[in-house]
PDB file of N, CA and C in Angstrom:
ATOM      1  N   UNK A   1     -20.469 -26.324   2.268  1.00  0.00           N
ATOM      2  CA  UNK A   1     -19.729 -27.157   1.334  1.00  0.00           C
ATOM      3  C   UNK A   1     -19.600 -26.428   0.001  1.00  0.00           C
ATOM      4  N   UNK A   2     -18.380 -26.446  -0.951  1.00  0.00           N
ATOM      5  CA  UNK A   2     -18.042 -25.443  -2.244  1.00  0.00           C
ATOM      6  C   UNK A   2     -18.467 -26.623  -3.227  1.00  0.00           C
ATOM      7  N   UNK A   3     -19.257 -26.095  -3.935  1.00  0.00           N
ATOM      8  CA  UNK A   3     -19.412 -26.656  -4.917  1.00  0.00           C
ATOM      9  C   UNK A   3     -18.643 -27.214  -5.685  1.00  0.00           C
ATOM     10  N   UNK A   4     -18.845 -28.290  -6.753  1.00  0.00           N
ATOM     11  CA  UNK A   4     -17.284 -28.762  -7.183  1.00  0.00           C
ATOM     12  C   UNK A   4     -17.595 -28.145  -8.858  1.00  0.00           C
ATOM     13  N   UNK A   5     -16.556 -27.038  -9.157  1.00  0.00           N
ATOM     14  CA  UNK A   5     -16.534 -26.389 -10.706  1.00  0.00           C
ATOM     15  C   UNK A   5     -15.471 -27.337 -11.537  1.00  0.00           C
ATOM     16  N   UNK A   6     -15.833 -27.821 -12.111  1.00  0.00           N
ATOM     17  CA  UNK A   6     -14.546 -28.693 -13.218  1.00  0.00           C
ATOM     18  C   UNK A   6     -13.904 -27.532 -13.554  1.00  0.00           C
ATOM     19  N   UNK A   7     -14.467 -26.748 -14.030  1.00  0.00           N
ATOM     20  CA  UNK A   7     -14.079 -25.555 -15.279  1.00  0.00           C
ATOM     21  C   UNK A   7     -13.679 -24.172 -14.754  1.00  0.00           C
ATOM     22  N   UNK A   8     -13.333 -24.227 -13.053  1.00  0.00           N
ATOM     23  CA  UNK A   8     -12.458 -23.791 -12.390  1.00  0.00           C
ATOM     24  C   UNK A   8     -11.500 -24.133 -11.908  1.00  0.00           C
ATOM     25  N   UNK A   9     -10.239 -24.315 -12.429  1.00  0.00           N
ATOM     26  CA  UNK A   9      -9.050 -24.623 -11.672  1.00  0.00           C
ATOM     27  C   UNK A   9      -8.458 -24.704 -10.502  1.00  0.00           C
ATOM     28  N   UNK A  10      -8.099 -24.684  -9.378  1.00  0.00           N
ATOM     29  CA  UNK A  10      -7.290 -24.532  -8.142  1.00  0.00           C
ATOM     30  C   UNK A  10      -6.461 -23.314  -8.481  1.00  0.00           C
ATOM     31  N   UNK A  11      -6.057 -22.650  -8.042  1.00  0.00           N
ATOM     32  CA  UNK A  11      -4.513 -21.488  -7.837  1.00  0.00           C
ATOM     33  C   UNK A  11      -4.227 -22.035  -6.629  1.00  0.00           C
ATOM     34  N   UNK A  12      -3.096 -22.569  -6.758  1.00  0.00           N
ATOM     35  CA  UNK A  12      -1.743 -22.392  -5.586  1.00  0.00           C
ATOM     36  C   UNK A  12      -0.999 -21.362  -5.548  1.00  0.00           C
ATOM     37  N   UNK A  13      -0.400 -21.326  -4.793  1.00  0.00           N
ATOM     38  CA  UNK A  13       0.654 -19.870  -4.453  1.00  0.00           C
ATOM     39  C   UNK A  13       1.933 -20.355  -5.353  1.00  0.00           C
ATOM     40  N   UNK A  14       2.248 -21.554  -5.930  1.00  0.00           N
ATOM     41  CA  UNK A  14       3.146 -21.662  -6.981  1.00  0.00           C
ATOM     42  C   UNK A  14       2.535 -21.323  -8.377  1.00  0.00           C
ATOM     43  N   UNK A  15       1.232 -21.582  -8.807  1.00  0.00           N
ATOM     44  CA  UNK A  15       0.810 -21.330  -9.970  1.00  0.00           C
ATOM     45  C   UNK A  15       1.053 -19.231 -10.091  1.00  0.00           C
ATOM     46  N   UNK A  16       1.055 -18.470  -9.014  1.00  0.00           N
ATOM     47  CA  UNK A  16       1.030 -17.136  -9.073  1.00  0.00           C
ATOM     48  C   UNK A  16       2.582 -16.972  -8.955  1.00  0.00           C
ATOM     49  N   UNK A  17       2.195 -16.105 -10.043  1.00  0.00           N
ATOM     50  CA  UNK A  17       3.577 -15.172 -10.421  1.00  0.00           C
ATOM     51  C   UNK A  17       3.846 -13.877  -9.196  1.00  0.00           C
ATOM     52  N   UNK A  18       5.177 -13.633  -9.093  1.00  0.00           N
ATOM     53  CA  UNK A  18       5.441 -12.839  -8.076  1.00  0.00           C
ATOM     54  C   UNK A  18       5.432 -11.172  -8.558  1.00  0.00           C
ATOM     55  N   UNK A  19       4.571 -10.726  -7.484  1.00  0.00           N
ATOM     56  CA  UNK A  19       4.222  -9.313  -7.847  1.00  0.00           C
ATOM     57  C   UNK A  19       5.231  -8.533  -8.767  1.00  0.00           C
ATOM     58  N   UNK A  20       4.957  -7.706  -9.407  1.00  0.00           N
ATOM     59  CA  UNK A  20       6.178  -6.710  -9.492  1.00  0.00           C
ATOM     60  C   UNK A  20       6.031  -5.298  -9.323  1.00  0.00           C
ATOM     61  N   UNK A  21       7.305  -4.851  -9.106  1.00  0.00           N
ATOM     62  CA  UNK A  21       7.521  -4.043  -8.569  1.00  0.00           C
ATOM     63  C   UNK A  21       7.903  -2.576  -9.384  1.00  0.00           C
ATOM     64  N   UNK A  22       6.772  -1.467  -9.017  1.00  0.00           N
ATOM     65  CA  UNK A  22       6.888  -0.304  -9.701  1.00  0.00           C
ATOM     66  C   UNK A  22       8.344   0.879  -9.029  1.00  0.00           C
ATOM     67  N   UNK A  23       9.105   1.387 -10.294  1.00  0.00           N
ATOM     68  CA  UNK A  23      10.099   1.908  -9.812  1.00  0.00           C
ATOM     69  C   UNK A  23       9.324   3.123  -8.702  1.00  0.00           C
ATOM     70  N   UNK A  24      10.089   3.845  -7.994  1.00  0.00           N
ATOM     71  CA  UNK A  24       8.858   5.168  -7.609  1.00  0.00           C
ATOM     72  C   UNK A  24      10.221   5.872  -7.557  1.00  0.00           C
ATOM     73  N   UNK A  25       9.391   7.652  -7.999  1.00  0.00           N
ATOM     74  CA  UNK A  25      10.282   8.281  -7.744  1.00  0.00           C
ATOM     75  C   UNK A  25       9.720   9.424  -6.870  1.00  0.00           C
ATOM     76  N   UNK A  26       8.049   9.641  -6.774  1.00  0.00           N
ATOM     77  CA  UNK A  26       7.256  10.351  -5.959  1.00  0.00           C
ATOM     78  C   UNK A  26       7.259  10.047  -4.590  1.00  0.00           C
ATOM     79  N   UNK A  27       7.590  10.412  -3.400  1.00  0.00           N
ATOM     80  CA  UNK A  27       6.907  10.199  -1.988  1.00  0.00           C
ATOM     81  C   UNK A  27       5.744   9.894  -1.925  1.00  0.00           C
ATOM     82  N   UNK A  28       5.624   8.708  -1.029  1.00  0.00           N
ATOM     83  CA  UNK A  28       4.439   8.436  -0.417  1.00  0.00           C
ATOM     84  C   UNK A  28       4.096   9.035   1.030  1.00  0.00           C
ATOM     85  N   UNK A  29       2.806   9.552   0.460  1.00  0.00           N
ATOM     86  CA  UNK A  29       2.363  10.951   1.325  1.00  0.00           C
ATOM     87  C   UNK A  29       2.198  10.225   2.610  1.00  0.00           C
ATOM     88  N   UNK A  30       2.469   9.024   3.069  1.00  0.00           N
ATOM     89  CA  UNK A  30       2.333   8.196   4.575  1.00  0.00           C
ATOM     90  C   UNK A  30       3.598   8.322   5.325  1.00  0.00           C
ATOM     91  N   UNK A  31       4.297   7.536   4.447  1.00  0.00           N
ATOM     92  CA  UNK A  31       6.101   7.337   5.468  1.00  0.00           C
ATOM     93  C   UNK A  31       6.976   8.310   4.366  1.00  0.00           C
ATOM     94  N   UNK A  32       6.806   8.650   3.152  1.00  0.00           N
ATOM     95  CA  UNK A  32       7.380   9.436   2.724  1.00  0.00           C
ATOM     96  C   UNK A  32       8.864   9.070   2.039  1.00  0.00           C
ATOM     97  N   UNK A  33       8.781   7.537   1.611  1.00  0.00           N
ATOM     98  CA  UNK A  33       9.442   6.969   0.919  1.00  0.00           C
ATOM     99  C   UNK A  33       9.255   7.222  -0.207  1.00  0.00           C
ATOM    100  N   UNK A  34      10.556   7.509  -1.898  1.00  0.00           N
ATOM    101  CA  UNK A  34      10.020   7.498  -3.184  1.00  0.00           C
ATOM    102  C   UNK A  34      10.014   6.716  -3.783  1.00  0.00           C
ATOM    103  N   UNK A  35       8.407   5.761  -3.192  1.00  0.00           N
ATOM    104  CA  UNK A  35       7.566   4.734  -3.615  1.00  0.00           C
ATOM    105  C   UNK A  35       6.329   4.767  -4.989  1.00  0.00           C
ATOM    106  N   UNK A  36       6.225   6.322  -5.380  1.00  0.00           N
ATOM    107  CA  UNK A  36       5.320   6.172  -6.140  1.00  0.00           C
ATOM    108  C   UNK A  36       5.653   6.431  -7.344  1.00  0.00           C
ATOM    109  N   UNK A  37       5.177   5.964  -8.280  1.00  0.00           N
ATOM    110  CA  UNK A  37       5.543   5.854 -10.192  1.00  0.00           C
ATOM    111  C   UNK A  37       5.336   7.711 -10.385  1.00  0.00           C
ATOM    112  N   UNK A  38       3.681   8.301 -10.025  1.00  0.00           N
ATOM    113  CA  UNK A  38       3.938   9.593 -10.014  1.00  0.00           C
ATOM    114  C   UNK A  38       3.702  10.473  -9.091  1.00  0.00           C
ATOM    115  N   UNK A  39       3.320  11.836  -9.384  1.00  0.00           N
ATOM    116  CA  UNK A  39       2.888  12.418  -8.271  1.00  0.00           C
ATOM    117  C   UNK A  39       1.262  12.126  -7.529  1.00  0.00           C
ATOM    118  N   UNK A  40       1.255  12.168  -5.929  1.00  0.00           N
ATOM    119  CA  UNK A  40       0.769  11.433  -5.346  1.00  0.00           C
ATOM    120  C   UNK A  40      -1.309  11.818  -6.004  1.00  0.00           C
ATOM    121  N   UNK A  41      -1.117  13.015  -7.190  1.00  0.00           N
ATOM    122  CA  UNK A  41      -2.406  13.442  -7.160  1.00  0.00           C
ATOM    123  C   UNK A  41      -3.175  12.328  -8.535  1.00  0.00           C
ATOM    124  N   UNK A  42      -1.722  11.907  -9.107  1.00  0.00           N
ATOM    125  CA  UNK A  42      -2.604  11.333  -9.934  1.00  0.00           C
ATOM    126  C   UNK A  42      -1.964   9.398  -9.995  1.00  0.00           C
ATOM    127  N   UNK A  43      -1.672   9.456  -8.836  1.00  0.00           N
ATOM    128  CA  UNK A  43      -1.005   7.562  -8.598  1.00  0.00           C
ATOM    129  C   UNK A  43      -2.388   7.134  -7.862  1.00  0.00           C
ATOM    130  N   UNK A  44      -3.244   6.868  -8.177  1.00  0.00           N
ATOM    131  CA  UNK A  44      -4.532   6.251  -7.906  1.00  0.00           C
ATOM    132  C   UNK A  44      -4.704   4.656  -7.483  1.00  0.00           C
ATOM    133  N   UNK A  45      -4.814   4.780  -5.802  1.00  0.00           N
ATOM    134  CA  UNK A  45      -5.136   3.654  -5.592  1.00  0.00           C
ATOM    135  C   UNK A  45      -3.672   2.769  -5.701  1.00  0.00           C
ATOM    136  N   UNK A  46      -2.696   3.091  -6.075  1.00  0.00           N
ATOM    137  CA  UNK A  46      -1.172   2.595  -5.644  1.00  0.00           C
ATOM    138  C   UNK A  46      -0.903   2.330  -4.271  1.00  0.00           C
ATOM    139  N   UNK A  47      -0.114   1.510  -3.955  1.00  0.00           N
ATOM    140  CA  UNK A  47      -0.321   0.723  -2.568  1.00  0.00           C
ATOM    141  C   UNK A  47       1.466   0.471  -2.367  1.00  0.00           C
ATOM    142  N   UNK A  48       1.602   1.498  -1.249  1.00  0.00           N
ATOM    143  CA  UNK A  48       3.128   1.599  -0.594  1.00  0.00           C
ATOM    144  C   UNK A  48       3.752   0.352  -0.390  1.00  0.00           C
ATOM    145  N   UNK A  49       4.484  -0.334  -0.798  1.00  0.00           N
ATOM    146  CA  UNK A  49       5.345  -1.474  -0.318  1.00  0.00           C
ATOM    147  C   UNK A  49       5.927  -1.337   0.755  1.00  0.00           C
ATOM    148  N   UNK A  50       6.429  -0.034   1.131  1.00  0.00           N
ATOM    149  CA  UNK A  50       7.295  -0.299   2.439  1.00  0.00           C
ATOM    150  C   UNK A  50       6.079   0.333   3.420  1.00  0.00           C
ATOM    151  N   UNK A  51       5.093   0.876   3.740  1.00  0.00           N
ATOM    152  CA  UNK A  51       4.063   1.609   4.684  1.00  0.00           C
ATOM    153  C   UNK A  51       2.557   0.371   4.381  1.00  0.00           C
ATOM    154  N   UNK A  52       2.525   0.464   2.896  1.00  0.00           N
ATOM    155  CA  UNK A  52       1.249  -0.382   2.573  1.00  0.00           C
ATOM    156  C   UNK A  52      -0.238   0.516   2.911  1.00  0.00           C
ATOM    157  N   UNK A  53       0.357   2.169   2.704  1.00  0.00           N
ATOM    158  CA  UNK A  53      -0.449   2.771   2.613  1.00  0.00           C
ATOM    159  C   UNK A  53      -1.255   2.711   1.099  1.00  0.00           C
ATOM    160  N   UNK A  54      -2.091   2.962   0.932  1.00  0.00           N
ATOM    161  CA  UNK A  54      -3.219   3.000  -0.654  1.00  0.00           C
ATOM    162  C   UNK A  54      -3.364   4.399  -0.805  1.00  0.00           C
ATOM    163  N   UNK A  55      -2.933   5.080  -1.803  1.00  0.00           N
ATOM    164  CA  UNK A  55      -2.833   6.237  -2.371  1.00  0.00           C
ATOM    165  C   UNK A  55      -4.623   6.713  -2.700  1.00  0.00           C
ATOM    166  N   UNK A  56      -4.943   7.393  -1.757  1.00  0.00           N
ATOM    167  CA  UNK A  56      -6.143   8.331  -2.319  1.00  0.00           C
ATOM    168  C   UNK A  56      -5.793   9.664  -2.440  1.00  0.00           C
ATOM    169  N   UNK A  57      -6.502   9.511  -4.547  1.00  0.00           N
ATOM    170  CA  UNK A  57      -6.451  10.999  -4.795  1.00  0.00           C
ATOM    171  C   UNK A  57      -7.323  11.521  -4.492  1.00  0.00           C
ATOM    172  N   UNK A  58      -8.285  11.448  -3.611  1.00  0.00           N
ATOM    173  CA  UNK A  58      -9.591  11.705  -3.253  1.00  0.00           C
ATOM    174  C   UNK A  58      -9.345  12.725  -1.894  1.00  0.00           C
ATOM    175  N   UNK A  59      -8.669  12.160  -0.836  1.00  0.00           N
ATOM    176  CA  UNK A  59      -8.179  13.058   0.329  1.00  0.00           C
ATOM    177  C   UNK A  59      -7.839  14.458   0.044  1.00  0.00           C
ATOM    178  N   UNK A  60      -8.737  15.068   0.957  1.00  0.00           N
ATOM    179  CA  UNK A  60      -8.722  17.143   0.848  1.00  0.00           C
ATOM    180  C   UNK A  60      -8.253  17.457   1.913  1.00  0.00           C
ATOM    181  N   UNK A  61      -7.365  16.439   2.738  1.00  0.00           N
ATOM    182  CA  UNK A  61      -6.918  16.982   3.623  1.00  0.00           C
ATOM    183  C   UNK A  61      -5.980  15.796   4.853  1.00  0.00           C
ATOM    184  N   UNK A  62      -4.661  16.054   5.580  1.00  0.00           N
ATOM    185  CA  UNK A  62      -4.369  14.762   6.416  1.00  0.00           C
ATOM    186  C   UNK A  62      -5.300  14.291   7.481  1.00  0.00           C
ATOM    187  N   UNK A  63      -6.691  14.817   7.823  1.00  0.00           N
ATOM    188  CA  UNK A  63      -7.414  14.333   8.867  1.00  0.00           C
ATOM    189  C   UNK A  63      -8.930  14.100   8.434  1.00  0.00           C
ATOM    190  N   UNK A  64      -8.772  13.951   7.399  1.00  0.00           N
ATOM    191  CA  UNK A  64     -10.067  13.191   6.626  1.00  0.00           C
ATOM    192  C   UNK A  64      -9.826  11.778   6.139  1.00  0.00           C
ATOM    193  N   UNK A  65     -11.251  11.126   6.699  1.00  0.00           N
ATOM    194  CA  UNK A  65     -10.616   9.213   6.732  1.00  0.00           C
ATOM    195  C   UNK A  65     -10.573   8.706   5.473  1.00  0.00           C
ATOM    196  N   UNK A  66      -9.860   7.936   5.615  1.00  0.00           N
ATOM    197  CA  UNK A  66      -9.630   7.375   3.612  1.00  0.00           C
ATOM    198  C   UNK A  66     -10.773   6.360   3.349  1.00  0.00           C
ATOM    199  N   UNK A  67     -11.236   6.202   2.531  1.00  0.00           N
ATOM    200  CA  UNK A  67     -11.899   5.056   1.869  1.00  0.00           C
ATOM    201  C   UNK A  67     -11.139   3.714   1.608  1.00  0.00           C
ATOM    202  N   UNK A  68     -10.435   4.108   0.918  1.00  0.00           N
ATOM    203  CA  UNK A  68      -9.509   2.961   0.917  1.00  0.00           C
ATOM    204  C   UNK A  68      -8.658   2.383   1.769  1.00  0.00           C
ATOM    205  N   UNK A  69      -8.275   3.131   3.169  1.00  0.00           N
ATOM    206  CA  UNK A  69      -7.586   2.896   3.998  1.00  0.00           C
ATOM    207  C   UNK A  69      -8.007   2.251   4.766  1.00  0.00           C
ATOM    208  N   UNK A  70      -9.031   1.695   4.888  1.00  0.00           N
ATOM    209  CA  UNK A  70     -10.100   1.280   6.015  1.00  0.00           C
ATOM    210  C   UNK A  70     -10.782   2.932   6.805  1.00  0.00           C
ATOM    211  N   UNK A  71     -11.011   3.757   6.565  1.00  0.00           N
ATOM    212  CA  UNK A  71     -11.316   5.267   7.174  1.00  0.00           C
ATOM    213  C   UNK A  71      -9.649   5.344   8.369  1.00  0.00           C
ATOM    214  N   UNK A  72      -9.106   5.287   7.710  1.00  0.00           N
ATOM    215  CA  UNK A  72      -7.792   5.862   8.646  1.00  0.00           C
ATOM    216  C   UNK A  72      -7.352   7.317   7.932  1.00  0.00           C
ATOM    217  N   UNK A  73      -7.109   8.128   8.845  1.00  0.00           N
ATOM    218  CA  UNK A  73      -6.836   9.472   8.490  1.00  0.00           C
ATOM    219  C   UNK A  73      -5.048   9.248   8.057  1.00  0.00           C
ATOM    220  N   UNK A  74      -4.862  10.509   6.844  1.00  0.00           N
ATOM    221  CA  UNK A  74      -3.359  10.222   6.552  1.00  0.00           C
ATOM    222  C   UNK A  74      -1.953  10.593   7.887  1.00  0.00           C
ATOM    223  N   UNK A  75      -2.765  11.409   8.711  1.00  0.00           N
ATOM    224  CA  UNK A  75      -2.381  11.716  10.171  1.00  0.00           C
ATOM    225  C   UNK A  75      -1.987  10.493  10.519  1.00  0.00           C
ATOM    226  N   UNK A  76      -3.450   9.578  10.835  1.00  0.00           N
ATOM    227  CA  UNK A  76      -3.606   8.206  11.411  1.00  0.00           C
ATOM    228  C   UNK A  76      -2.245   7.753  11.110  1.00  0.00           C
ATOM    229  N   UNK A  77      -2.729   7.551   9.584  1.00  0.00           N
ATOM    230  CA  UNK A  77      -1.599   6.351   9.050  1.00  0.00           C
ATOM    231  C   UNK A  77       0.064   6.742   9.278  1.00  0.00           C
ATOM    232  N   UNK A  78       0.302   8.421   8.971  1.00  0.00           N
ATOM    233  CA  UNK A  78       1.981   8.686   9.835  1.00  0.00           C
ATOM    234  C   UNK A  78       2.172   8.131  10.784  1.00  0.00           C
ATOM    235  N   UNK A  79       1.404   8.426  11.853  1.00  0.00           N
ATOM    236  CA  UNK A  79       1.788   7.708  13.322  1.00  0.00           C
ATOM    237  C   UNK A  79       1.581   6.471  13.176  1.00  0.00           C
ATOM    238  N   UNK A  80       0.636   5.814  12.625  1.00  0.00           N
ATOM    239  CA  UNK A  80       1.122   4.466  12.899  1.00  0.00           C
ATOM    240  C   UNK A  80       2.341   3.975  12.173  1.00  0.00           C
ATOM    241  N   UNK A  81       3.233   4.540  11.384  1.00  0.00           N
ATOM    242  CA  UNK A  81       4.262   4.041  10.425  1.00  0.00           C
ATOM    243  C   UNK A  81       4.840   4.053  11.516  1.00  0.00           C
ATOM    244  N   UNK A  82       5.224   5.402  12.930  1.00  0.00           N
ATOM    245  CA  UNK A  82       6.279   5.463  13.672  1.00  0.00           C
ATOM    246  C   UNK A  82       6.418   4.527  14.597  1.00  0.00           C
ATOM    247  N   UNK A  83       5.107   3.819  15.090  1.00  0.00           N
ATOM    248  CA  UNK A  83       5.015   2.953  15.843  1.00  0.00           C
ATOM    249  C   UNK A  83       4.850   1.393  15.241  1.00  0.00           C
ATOM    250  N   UNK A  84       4.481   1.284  14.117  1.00  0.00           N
ATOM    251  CA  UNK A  84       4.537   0.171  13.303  1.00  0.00           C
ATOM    252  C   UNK A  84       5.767  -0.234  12.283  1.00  0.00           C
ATOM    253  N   UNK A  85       5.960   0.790  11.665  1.00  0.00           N
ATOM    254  CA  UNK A  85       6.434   0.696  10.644  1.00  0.00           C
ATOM    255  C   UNK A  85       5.572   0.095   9.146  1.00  0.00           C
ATOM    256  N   UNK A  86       4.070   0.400   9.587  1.00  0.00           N
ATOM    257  CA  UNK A  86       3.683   0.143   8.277  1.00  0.00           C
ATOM    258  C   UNK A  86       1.752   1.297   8.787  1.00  0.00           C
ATOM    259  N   UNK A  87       1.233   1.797   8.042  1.00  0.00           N
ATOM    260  CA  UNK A  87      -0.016   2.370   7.915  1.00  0.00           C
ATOM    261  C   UNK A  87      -0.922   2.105   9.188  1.00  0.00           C
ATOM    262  N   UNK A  88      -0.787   0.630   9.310  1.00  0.00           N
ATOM    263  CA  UNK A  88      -1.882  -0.040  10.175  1.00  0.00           C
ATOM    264  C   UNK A  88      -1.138  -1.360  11.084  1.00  0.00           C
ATOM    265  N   UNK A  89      -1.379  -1.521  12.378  1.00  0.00           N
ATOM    266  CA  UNK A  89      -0.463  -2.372  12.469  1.00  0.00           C
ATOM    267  C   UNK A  89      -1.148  -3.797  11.891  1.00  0.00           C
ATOM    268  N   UNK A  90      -1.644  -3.829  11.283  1.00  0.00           N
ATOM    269  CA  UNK A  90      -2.542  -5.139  10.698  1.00  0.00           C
ATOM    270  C   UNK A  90      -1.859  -5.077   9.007  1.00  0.00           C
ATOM    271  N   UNK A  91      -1.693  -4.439   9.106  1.00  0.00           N
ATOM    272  CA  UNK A  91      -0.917  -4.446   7.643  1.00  0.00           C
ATOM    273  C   UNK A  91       0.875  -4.955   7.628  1.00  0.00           C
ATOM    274  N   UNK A  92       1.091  -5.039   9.061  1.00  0.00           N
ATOM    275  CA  UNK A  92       2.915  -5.312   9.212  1.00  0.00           C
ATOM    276  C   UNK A  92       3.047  -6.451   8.544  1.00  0.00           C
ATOM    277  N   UNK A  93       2.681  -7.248   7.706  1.00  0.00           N
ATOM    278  CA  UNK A  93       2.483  -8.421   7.047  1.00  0.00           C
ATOM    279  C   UNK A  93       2.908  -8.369   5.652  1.00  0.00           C
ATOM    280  N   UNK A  94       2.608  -7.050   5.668  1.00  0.00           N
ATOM    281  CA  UNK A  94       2.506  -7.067   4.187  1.00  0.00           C
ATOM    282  C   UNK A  94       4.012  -6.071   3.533  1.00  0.00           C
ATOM    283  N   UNK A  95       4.671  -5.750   4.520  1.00  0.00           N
ATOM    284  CA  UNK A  95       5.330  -4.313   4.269  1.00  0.00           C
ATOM    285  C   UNK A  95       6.998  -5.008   3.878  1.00  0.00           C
ATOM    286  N   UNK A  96       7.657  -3.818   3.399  1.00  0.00           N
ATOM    287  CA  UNK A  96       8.608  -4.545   3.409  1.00  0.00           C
ATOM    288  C   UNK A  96      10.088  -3.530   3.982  1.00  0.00           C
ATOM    289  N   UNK A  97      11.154  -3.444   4.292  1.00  0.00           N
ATOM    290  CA  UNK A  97      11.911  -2.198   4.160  1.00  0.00           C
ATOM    291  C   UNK A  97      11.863  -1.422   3.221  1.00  0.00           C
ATOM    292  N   UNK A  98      12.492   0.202   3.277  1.00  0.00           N
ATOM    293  CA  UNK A  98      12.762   0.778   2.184  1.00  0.00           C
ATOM    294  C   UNK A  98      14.040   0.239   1.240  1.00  0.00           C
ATOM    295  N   UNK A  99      14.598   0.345   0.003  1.00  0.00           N
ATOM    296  CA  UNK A  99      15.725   0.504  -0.583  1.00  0.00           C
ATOM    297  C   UNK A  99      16.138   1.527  -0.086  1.00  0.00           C
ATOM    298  N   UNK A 100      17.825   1.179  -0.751  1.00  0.00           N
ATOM    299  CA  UNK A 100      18.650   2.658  -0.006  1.00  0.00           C
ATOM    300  C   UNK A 100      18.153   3.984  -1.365  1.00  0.00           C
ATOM    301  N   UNK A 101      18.009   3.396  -2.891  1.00  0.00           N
ATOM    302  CA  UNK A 101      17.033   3.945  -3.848  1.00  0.00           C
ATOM    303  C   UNK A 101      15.840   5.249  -3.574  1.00  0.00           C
ATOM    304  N   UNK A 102      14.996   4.558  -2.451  1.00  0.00           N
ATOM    305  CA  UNK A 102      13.600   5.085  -2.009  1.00  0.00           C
ATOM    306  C   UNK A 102      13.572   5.864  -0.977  1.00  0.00           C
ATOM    307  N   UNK A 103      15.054   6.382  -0.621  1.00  0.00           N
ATOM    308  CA  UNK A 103      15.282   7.153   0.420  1.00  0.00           C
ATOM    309  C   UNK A 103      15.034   8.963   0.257  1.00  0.00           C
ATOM    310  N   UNK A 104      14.326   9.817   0.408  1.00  0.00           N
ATOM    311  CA  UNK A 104      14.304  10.958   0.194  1.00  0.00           C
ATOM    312  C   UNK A 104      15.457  11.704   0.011  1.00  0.00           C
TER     313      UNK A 104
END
Protein backbone atom coordinates (compact mmCIF):
# COMPACT_ATOMS: atom_id res chain seq x y z
CA UNK A 1 0.00 0.00 0.00
CA UNK A 2 1.65 3.84 -1.05
CA UNK A 3 1.59 5.90 1.45
CA UNK A 4 -0.65 8.90 1.20
CA UNK A 5 1.94 12.31 0.67
CA UNK A 6 -0.38 15.50 0.70
CA UNK A 7 2.71 17.41 -0.36
CA UNK A 8 3.14 15.21 -3.38
CA UNK A 9 0.99 15.83 -6.17
CA UNK A 10 -0.28 13.18 -8.81
CA UNK A 11 1.40 13.73 -12.54
CA UNK A 12 -0.89 12.70 -15.23
CA UNK A 13 0.30 12.37 -18.68
CA UNK A 14 -1.74 15.73 -19.29
CA UNK A 15 0.02 17.64 -16.50
CA UNK A 16 3.57 16.64 -18.71
CA UNK A 17 4.69 18.71 -21.28
CA UNK A 18 5.65 17.07 -24.57
CA UNK A 19 9.26 16.21 -25.06
CA UNK A 20 11.23 18.30 -27.30
CA UNK A 21 12.98 17.78 -29.84
CA UNK A 22 16.83 18.38 -30.49
CA UNK A 23 17.69 19.53 -34.13
CA UNK A 24 20.66 16.84 -35.09
CA UNK A 25 23.00 17.30 -37.56
CA UNK A 26 25.63 14.42 -36.38
CA UNK A 27 24.83 10.61 -37.24
CA UNK A 28 23.81 8.36 -34.89
CA UNK A 29 26.51 5.84 -34.69
CA UNK A 30 23.37 2.96 -34.53
CA UNK A 31 21.03 3.55 -37.67
CA UNK A 32 23.02 6.45 -38.79
CA UNK A 33 20.38 9.02 -38.98
CA UNK A 34 21.47 13.01 -38.42
CA UNK A 35 19.94 12.68 -35.04
CA UNK A 36 22.58 14.13 -32.93
CA UNK A 37 23.02 18.00 -31.74
CA UNK A 38 26.97 17.03 -31.97
CA UNK A 39 29.57 14.86 -32.78
CA UNK A 40 28.87 11.43 -31.46
CA UNK A 41 32.22 11.85 -29.01
CA UNK A 42 30.94 14.47 -27.11
CA UNK A 43 26.66 14.03 -27.33
CA UNK A 44 26.62 12.18 -23.99
CA UNK A 45 24.02 9.96 -23.11
CA UNK A 46 21.61 11.51 -26.05
CA UNK A 47 18.99 9.07 -26.95
CA UNK A 48 18.12 8.44 -30.88
CA UNK A 49 14.46 9.17 -31.59
CA UNK A 50 14.26 7.25 -34.60
CA UNK A 51 16.73 3.87 -33.32
CA UNK A 52 16.38 4.93 -29.43
CA UNK A 53 19.86 4.09 -29.29
CA UNK A 54 21.73 6.11 -26.01
CA UNK A 55 24.88 7.66 -27.15
CA UNK A 56 27.98 6.28 -25.19
CA UNK A 57 31.02 8.32 -25.27
CA UNK A 58 32.50 5.70 -23.35
CA UNK A 59 32.50 2.81 -26.23
CA UNK A 60 36.30 1.89 -27.61
CA UNK A 61 34.94 -0.03 -29.95
CA UNK A 62 31.43 -1.57 -32.08
CA UNK A 63 31.66 -4.93 -30.05
CA UNK A 64 32.05 -3.74 -26.61
CA UNK A 65 28.61 -3.81 -24.53
CA UNK A 66 27.21 -0.44 -23.65
CA UNK A 67 26.28 0.48 -20.21
CA UNK A 68 23.69 2.36 -21.09
CA UNK A 69 22.31 0.20 -23.66
CA UNK A 70 21.36 -2.50 -21.46
CA UNK A 71 25.20 -4.25 -22.43
CA UNK A 72 24.15 -4.37 -26.15
CA UNK A 73 27.11 -4.09 -28.42
CA UNK A 74 26.90 -1.06 -31.10
CA UNK A 75 27.18 -4.16 -33.68
CA UNK A 76 24.19 -5.55 -31.56
CA UNK A 77 22.24 -2.52 -31.78
CA UNK A 78 22.89 -2.08 -36.05
CA UNK A 79 21.38 -5.34 -36.56
CA UNK A 80 18.76 -5.00 -34.52
CA UNK A 81 17.72 -1.53 -36.27
CA UNK A 82 17.62 -3.90 -39.59
CA UNK A 83 15.37 -6.23 -38.14
CA UNK A 84 13.52 -3.89 -35.79
CA UNK A 85 13.84 -0.75 -36.81
CA UNK A 86 14.82 0.48 -33.49
CA UNK A 87 18.27 -0.66 -31.14
CA UNK A 88 16.32 -3.30 -29.24
CA UNK A 89 13.22 -4.78 -30.20
CA UNK A 90 11.82 -3.73 -26.73
CA UNK A 91 12.46 -0.34 -27.46
CA UNK A 92 9.96 -0.35 -30.87
CA UNK A 93 7.73 1.68 -28.54
CA UNK A 94 9.52 4.27 -28.24
CA UNK A 95 10.97 5.06 -31.82
CA UNK A 96 9.73 7.07 -34.26
CA UNK A 97 10.50 7.43 -38.30
CA UNK A 98 13.28 9.41 -39.65
CA UNK A 99 12.50 13.07 -41.21
CA UNK A 100 13.27 13.48 -44.79
CA UNK A 101 15.80 16.39 -42.75
CA UNK A 102 17.73 13.36 -40.85
CA UNK A 103 18.50 11.60 -43.90
CA UNK A 104 22.36 11.23 -44.57
Amino acid sequence: MRPDFAYLPEITSQDRAPAAETKGAYPCPCCGYLTLPAPKEQAAAFICPVCFWENDVFLSGDEEPSDLNHGLTLKEGRENYLAFEACSEKMRPYVRGPKPEERP
